[in-house]
C-alpha atoms as a PDB file:
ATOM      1  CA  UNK A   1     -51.515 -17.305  21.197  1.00  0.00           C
ATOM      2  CA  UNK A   2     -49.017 -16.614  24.139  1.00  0.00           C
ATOM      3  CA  UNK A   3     -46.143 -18.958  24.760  1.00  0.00           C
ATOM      4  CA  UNK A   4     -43.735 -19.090  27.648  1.00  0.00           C
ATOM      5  CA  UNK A   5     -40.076 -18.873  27.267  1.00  0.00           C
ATOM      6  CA  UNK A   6     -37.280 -18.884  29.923  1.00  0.00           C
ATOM      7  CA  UNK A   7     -34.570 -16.558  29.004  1.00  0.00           C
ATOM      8  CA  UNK A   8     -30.713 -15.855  30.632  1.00  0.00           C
ATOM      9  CA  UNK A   9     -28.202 -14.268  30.118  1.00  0.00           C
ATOM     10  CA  UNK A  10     -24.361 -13.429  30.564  1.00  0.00           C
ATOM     11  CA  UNK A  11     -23.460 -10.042  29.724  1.00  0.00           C
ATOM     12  CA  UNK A  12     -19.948  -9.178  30.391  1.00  0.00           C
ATOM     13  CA  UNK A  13     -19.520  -5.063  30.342  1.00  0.00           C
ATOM     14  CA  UNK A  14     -22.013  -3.767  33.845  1.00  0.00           C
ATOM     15  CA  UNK A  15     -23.514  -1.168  31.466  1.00  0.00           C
ATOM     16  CA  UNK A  16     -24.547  -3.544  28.730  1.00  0.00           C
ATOM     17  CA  UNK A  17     -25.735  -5.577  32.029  1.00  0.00           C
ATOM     18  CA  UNK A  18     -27.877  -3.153  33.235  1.00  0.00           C
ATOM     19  CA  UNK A  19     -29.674  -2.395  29.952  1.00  0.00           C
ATOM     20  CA  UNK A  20     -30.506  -5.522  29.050  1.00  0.00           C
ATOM     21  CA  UNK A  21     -31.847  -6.430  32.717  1.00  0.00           C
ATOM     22  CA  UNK A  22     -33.755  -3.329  32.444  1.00  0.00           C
ATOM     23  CA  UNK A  23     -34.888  -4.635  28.869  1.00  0.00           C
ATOM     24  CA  UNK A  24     -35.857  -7.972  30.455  1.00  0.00           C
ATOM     25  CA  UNK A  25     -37.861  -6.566  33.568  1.00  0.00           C
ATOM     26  CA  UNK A  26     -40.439  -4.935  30.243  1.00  0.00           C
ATOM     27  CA  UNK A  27     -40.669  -9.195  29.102  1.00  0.00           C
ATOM     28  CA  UNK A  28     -41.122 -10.950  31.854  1.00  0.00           C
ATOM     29  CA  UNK A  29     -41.182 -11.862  35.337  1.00  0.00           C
ATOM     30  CA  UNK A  30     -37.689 -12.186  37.012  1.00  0.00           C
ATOM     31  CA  UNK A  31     -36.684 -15.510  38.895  1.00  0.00           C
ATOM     32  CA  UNK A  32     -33.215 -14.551  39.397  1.00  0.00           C
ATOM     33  CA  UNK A  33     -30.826 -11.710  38.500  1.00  0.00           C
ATOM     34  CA  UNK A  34     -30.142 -13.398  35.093  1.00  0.00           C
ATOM     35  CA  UNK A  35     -33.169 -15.180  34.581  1.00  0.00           C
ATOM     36  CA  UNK A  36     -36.418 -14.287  33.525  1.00  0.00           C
ATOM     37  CA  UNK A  37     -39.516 -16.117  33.106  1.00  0.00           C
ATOM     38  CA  UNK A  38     -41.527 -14.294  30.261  1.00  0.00           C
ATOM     39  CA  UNK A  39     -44.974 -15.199  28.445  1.00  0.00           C
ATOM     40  CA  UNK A  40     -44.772 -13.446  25.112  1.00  0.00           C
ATOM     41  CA  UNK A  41     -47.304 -13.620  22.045  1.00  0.00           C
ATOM     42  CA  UNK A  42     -45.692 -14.140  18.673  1.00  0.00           C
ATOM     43  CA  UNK A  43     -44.488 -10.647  17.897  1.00  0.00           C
ATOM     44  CA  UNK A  44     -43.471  -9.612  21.414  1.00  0.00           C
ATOM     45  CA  UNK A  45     -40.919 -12.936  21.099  1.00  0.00           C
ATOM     46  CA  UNK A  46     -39.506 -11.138  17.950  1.00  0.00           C
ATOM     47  CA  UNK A  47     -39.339  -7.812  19.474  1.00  0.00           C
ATOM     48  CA  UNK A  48     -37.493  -9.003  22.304  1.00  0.00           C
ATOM     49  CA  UNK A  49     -35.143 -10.655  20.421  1.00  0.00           C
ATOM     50  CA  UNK A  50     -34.436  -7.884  18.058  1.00  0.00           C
ATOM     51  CA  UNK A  51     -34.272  -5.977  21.438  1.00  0.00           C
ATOM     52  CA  UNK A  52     -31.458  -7.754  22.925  1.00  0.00           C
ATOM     53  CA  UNK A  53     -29.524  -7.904  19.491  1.00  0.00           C
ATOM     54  CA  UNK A  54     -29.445  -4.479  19.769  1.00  0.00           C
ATOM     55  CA  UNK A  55     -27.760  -4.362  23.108  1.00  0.00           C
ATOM     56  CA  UNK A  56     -25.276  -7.198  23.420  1.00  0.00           C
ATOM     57  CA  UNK A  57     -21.850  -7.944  21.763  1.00  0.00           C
ATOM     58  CA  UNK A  58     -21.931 -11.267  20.563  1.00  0.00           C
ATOM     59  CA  UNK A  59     -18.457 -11.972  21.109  1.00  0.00           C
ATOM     60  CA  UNK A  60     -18.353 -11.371  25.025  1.00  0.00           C
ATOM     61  CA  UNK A  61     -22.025 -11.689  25.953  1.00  0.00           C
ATOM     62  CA  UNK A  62     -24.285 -14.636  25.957  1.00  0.00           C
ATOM     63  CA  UNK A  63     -28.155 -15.023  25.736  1.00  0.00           C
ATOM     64  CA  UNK A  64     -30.465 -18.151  25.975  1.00  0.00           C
ATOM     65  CA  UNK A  65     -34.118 -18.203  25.392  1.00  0.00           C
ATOM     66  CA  UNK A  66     -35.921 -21.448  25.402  1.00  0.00           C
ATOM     67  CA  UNK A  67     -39.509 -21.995  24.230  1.00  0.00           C
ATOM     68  CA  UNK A  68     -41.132 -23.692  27.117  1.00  0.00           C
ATOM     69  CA  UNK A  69     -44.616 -24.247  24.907  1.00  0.00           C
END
């Protein structure tokens, strides 16, 4: 079963920036520079946020995905 899930993001360093828009673009559909619009099965959802774990600092960056059902 797919779900859809609105994910942003605030990533402070323009490397890490780049990466994890590039990382997004592979999820979903992009609304805005920081704000995708993705509809993920079960697993995909996990890989994407292991993904992004991977990437950011979570000191300085921020990321927000919200289940949208």
């Amino acid at each position: 079963m797919r779900r859809c899930y609105l994910a942003a993001y605030d990533i402070c360093d323009p490397k890490r920036l780049r990466k994890v828009h590039k990382l997004m673009k592979g999820y979903g559909e992009k609304w805005q520079y920081s704000i995708f619009f993705c509809v993920l099965k079960d697993i995909d959802f996990v890989r994407l946020k292991s993904d992004v774990r991977e990437l950011i600092k979570n000191d300085e960056d921020q990321v927000l995905i919200i289940d949208l059902g």
